[in-house]
C-alpha atoms as a PDB file:
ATOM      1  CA  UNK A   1     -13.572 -24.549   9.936  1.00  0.00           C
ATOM      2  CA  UNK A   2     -10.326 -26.689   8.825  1.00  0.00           C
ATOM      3  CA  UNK A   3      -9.774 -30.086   9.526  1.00  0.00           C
ATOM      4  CA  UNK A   4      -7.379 -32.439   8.421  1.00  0.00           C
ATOM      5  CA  UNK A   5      -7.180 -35.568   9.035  1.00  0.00           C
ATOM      6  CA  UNK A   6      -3.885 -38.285   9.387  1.00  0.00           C
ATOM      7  CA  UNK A   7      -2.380 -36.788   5.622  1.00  0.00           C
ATOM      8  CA  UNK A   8       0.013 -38.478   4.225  1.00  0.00           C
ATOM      9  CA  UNK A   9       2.150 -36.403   1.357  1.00  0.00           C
ATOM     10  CA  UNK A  10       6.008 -37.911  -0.591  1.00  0.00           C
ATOM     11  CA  UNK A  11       8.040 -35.808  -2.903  1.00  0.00           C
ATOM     12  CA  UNK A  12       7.904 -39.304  -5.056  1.00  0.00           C
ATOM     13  CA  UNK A  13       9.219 -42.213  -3.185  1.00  0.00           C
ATOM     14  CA  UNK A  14       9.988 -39.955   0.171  1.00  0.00           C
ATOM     15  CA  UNK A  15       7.925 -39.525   2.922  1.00  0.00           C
ATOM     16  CA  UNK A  16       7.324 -36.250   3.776  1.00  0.00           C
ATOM     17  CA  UNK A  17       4.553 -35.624   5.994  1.00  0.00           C
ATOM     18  CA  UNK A  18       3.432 -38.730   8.417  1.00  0.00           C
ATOM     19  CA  UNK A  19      -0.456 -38.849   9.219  1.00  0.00           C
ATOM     20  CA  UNK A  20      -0.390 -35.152  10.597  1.00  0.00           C
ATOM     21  CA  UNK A  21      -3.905 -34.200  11.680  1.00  0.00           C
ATOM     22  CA  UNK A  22      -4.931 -30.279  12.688  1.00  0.00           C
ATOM     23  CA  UNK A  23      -8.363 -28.337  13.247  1.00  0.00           C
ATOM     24  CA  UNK A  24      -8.410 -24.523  12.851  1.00  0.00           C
ATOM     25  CA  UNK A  25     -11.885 -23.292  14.489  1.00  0.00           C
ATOM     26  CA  UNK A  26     -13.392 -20.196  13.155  1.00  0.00           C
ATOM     27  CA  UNK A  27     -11.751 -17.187  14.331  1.00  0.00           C
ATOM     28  CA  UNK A  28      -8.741 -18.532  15.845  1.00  0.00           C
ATOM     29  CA  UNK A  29      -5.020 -17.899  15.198  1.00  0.00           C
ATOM     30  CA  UNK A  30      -3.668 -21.106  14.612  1.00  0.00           C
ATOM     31  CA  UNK A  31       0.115 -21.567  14.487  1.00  0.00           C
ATOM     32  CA  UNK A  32       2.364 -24.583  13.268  1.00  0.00           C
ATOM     33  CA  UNK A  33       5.495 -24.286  14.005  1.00  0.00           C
ATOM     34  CA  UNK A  34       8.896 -26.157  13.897  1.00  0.00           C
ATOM     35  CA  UNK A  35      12.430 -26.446  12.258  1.00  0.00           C
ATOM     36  CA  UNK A  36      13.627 -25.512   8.727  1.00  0.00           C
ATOM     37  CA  UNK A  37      12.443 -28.787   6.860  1.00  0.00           C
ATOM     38  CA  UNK A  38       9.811 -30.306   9.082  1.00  0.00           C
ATOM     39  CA  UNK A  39       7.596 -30.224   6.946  1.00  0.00           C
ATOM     40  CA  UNK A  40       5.252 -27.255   7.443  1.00  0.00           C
ATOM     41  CA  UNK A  41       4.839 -25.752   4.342  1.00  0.00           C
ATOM     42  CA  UNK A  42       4.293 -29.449   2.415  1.00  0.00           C
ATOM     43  CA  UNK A  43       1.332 -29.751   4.570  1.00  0.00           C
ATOM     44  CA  UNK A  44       0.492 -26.336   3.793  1.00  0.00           C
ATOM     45  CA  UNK A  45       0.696 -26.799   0.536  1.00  0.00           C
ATOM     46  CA  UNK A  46      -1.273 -30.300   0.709  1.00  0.00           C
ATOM     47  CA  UNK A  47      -3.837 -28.269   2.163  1.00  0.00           C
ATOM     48  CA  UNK A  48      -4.346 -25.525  -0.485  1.00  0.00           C
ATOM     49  CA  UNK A  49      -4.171 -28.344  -3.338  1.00  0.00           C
ATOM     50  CA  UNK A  50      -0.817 -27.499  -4.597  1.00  0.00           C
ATOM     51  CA  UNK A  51       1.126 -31.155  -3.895  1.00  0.00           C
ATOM     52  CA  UNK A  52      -1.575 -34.684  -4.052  1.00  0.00           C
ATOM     53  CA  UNK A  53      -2.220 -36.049  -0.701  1.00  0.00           C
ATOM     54  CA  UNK A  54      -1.550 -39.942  -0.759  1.00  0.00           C
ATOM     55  CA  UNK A  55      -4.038 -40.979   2.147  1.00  0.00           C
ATOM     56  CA  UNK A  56      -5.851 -39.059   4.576  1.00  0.00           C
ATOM     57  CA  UNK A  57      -8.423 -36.081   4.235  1.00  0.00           C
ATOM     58  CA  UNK A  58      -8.901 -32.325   4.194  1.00  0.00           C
ATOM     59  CA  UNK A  59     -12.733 -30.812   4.820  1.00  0.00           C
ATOM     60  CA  UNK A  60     -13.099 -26.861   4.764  1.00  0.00           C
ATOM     61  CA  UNK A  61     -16.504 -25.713   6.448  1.00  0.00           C
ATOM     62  CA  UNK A  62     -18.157 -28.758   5.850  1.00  0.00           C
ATOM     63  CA  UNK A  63     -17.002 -29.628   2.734  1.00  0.00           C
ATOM     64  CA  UNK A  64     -14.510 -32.337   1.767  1.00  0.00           C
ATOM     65  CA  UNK A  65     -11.490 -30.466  -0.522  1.00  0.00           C
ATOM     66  CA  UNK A  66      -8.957 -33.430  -1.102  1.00  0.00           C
ATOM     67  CA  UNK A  67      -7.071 -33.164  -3.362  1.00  0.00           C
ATOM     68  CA  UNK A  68      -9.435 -30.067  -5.469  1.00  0.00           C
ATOM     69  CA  UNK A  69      -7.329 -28.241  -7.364  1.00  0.00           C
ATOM     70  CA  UNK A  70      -5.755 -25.140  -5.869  1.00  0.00           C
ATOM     71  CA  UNK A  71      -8.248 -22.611  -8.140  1.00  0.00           C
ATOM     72  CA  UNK A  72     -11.491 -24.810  -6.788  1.00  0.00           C
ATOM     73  CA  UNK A  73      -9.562 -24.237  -3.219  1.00  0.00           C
ATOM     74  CA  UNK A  74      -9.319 -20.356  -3.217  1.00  0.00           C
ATOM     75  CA  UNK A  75     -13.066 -19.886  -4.654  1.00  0.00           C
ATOM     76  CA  UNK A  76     -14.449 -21.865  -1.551  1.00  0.00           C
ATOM     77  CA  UNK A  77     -12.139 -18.959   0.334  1.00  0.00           C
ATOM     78  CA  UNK A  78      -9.399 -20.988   1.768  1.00  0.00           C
ATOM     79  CA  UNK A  79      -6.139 -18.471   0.219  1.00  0.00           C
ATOM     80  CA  UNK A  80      -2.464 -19.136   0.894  1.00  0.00           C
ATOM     81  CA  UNK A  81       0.191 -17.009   1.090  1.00  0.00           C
ATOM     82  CA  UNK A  82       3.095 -18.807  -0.460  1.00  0.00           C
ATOM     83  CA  UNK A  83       6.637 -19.003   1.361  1.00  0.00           C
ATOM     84  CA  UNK A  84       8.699 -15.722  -0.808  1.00  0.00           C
ATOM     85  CA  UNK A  85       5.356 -13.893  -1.674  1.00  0.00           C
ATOM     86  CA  UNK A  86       5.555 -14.867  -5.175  1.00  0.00           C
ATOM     87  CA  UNK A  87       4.228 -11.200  -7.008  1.00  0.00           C
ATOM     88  CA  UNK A  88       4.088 -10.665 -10.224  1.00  0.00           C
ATOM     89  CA  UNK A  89       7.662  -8.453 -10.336  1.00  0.00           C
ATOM     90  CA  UNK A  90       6.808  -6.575 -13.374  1.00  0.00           C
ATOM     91  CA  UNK A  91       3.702  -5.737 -13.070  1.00  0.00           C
ATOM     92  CA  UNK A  92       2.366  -2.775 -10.953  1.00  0.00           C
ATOM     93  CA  UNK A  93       1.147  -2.655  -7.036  1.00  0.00           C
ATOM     94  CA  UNK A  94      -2.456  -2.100  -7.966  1.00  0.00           C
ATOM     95  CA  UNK A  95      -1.911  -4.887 -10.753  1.00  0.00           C
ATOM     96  CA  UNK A  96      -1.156  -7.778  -8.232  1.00  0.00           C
ATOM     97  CA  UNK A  97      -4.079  -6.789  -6.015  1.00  0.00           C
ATOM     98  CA  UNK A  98      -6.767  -7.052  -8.992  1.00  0.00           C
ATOM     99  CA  UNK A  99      -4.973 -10.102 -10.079  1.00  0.00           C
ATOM    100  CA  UNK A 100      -6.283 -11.057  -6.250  1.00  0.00           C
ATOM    101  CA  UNK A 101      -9.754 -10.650  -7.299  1.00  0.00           C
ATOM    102  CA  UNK A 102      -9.453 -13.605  -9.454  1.00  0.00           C
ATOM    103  CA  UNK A 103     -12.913 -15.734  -8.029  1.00  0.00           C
ATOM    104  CA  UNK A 104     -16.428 -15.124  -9.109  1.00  0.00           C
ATOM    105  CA  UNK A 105     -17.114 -13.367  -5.354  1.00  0.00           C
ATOM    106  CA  UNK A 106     -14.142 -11.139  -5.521  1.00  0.00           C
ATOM    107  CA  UNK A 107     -14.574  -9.891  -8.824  1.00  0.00           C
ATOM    108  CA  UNK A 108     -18.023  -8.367  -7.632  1.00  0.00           C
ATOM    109  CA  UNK A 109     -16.603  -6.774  -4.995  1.00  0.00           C
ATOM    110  CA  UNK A 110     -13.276  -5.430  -6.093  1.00  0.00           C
ATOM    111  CA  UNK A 111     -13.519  -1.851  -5.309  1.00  0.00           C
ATOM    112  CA  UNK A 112     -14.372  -2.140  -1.442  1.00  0.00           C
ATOM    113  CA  UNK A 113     -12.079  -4.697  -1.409  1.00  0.00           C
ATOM    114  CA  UNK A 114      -9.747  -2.263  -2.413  1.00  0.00           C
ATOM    115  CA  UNK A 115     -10.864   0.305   0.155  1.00  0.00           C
ATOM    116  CA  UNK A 116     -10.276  -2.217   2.767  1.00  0.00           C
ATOM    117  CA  UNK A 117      -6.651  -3.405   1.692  1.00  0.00           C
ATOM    118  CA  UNK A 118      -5.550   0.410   1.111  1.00  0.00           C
ATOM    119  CA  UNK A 119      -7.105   1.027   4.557  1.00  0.00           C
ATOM    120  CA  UNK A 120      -4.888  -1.782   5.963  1.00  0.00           C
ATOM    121  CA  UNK A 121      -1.875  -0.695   3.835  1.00  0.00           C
ATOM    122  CA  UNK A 122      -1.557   2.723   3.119  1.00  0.00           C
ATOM    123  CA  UNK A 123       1.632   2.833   1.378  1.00  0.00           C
ATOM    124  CA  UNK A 124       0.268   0.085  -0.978  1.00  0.00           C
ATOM    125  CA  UNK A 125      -2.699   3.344  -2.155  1.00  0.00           C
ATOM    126  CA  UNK A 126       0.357   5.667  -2.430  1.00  0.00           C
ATOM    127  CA  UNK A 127       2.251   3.719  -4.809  1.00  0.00           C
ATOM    128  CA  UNK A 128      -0.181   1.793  -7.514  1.00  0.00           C
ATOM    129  CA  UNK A 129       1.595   2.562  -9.763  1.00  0.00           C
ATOM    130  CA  UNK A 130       4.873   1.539  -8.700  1.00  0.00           C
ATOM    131  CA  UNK A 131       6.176  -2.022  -9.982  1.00  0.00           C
ATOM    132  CA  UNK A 132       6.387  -4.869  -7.388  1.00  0.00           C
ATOM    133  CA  UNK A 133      10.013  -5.727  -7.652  1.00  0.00           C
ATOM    134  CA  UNK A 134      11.010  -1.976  -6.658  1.00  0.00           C
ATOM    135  CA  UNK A 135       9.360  -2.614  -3.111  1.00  0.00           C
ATOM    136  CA  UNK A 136      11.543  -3.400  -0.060  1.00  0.00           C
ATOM    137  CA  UNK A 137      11.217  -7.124   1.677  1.00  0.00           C
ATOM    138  CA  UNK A 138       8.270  -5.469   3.931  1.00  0.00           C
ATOM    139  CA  UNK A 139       6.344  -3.486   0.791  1.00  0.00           C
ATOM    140  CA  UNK A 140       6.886  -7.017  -0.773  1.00  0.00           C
ATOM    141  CA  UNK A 141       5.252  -8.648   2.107  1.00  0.00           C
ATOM    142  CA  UNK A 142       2.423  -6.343   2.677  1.00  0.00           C
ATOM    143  CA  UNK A 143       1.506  -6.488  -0.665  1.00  0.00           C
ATOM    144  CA  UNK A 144       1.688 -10.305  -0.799  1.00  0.00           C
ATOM    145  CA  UNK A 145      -0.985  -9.956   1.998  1.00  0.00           C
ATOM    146  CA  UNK A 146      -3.140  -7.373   0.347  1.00  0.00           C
ATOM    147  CA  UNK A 147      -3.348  -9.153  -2.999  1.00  0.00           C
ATOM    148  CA  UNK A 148      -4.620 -12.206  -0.935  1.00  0.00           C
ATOM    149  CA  UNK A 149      -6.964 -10.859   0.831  1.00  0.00           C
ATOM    150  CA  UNK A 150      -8.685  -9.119  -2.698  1.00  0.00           C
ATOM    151  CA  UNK A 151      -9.965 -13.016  -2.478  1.00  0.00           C
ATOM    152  CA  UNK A 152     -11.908 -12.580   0.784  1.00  0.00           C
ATOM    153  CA  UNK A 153     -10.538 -15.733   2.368  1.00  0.00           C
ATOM    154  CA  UNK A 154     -12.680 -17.046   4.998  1.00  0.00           C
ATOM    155  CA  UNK A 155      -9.442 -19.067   6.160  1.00  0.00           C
ATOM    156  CA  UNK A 156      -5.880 -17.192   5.078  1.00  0.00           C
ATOM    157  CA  UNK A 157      -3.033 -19.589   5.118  1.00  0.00           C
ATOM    158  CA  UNK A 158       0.756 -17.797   5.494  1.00  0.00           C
ATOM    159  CA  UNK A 159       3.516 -19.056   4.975  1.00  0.00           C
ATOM    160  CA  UNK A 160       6.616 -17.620   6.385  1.00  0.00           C
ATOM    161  CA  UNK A 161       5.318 -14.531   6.357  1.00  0.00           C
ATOM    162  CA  UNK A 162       8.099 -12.949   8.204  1.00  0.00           C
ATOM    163  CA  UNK A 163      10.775 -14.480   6.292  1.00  0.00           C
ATOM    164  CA  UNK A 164      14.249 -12.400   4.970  1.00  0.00           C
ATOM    165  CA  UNK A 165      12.671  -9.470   6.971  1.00  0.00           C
ATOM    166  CA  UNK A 166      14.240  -7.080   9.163  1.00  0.00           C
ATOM    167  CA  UNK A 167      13.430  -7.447  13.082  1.00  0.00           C
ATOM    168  CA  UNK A 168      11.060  -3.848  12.887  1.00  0.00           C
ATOM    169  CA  UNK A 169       9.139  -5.251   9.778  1.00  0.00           C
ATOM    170  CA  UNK A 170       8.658  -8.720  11.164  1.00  0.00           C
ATOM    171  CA  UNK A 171       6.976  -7.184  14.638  1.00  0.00           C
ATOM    172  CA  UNK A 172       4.571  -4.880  12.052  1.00  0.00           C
ATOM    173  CA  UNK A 173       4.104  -7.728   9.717  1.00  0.00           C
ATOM    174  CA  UNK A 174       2.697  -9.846  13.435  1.00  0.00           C
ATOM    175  CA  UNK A 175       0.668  -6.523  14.182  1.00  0.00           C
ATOM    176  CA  UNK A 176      -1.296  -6.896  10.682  1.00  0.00           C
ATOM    177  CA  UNK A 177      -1.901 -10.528  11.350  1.00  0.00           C
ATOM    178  CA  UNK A 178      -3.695 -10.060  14.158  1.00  0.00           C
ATOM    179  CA  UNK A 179      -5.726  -7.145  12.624  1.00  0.00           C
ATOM    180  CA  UNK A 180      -6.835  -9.546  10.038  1.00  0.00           C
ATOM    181  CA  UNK A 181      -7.842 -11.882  12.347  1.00  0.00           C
ATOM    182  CA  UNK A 182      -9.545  -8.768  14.066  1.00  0.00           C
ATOM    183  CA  UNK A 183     -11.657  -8.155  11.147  1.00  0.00           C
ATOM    184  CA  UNK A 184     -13.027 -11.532  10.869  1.00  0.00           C
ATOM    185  CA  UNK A 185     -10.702 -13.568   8.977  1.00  0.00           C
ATOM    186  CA  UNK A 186      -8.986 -16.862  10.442  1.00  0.00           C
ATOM    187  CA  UNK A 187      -5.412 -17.829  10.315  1.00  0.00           C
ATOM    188  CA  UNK A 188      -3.128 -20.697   9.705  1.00  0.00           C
ATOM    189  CA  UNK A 189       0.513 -19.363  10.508  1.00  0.00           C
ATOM    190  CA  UNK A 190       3.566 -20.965   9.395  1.00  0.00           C
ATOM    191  CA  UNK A 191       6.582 -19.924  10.869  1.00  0.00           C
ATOM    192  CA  UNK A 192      10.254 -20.680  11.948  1.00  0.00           C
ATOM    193  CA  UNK A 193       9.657 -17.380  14.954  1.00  0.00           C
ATOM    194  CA  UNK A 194       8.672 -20.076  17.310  1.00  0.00           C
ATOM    195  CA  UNK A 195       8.452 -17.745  20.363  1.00  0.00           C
ATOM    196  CA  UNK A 196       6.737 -14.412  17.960  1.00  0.00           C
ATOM    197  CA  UNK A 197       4.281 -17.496  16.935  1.00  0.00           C
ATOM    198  CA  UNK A 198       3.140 -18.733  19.895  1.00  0.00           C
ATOM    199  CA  UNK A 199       2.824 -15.218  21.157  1.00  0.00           C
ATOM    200  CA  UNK A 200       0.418 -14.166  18.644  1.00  0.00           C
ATOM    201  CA  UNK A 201      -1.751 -17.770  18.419  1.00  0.00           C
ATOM    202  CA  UNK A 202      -4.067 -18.883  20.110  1.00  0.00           C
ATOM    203  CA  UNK A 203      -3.487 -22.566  19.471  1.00  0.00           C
ATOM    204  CA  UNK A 204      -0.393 -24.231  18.112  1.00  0.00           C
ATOM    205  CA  UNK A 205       1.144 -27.531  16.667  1.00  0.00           C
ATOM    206  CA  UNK A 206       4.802 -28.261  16.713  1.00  0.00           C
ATOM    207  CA  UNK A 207       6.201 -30.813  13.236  1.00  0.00           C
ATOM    208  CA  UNK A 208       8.766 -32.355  14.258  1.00  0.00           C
ATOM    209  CA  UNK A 209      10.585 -34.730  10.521  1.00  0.00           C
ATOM    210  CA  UNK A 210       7.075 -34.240   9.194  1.00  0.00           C
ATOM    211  CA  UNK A 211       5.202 -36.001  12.217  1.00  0.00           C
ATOM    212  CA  UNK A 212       3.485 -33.751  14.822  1.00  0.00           C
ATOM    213  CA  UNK A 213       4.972 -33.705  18.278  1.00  0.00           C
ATOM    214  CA  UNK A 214       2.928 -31.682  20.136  1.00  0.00           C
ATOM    215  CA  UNK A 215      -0.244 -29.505  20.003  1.00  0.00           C
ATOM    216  CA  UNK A 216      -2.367 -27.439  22.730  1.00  0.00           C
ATOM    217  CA  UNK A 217      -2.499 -23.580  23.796  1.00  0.00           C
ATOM    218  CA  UNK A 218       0.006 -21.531  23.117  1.00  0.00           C
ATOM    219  CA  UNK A 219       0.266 -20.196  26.104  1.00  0.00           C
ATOM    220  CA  UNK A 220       0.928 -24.058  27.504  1.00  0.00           C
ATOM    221  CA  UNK A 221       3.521 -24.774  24.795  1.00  0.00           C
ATOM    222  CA  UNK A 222       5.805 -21.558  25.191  1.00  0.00           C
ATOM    223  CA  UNK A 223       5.860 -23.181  29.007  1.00  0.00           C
ATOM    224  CA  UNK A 224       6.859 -26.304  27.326  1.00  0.00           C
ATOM    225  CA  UNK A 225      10.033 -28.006  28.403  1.00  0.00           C
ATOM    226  CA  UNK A 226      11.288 -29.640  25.353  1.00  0.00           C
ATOM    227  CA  UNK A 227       9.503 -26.657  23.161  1.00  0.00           C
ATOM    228  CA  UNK A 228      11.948 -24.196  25.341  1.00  0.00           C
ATOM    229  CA  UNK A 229      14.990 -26.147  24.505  1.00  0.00           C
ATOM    230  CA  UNK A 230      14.870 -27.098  20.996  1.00  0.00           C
ATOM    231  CA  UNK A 231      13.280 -23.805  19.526  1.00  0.00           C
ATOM    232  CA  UNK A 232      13.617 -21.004  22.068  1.00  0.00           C
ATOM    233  CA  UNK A 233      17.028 -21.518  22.897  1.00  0.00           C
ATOM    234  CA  UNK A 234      16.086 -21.841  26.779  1.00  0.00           C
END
């Protein structure tokens, strides 16, 4: 489904992602995974068109997407979740989620769209009209995932998803991953939860100063020696 191929990305003169290559296949959980800083979300955001790649290549289901903008990105249903959610504050729960439907495909299918997120979220049905900003961390979150999914992403990218988040809200937050992924959609996780990561994947690549280390199962890597000591404290 996702392939990318030796990308190279600076923040002007510096370096910050070395030739890192991934595949997600359709229907997996895909998890990359390493320190604060190694460069994760720049290639997630290289990905989804929101920093230029300097060399290398991205294709989504077929399709080369270098460098596309981000808008030509999320109508050929590749969506990321930003690192902090990133609502609109001021404006209302059921607000953010049309402001999901923003793509041609959506738009046409915005009220079972709906259906499906408030299925998937209850409390986001019970408060529409409540303004983003008044939700907890979790509300936050969930509704950071519901407004992406109005998109109907074929591939959702998260970022940090369980970020600032009490330990309760970050095991329900790993629960509604997996239901997604349940339902059809595939899933690029970023996260600093090494071992709640590699848990929930099914694959897994470890960025190490913005060149990948390691990659295989994730049941192989929680096993992994090095992986043990430097992330799960083993």
């Amino acid at each position: 489904m996702l392939k990318v191929e030796k990308i190279n990305v600076f923040y002007g003169d510096v370096q910050a992602v070395f030739d890192v290559s991934l595949e997600v296949k359709e229907g997996e959980i895909v998890a990359l995974v390493g320190a604060n800083a190694a460069g994760k979300s720049t290639t997630l955001n290289a990905i989804s068109g929101l920093l230029p790649i300097q060399s290398g290549k991205v294709t989504f289901l077929g399709e080369e997407i270098t460098n596309l903008p981000p808008h030509k990105i999320v109508e050929r249903q590749l969506v990321q979740i930003p690192e902090g959610r990133r609502l609109f504050s001021h404006l209302t729960v059921l607000e953010n989620l049309e402001l999901g439907a923003y793509t041609p495909i959506a738009r046409k299918n915005v009220k079972e769209n709906l259906e499906k997120v408030f299925e998937l979220f209850p409390i986001l049905n019970e408060r529409q009209s409540q303004l983003a900003h008044s939700f907890s961390g979790g509300q936050q979150q969930m509704l950071a995932i519901g407004r992406a999914l109005m998109s109907m992403p074929k591939l959702l990218i998260l970022d940090e998803p369980s970020l600032g988040l009490a330990p309760k809200i970050v095991m329900q937050v790993f629960d509604i991953v997996s239901k997604i992924r349940e339902q059809g959609t595939t899933v690029l996780l970023v996260e600093q939860n090494v071992k709640q990561s590699l848990q929930l994947a099914d694959r897994a690549y470890v960025l190490e100063n913005g060149r990948l280390v390691m990659e295989g199962s994730a049941a192989e890597l929680i096993d992994n020696p090095h992986l043990k000591k430097a992330y799960l404290g083993i």
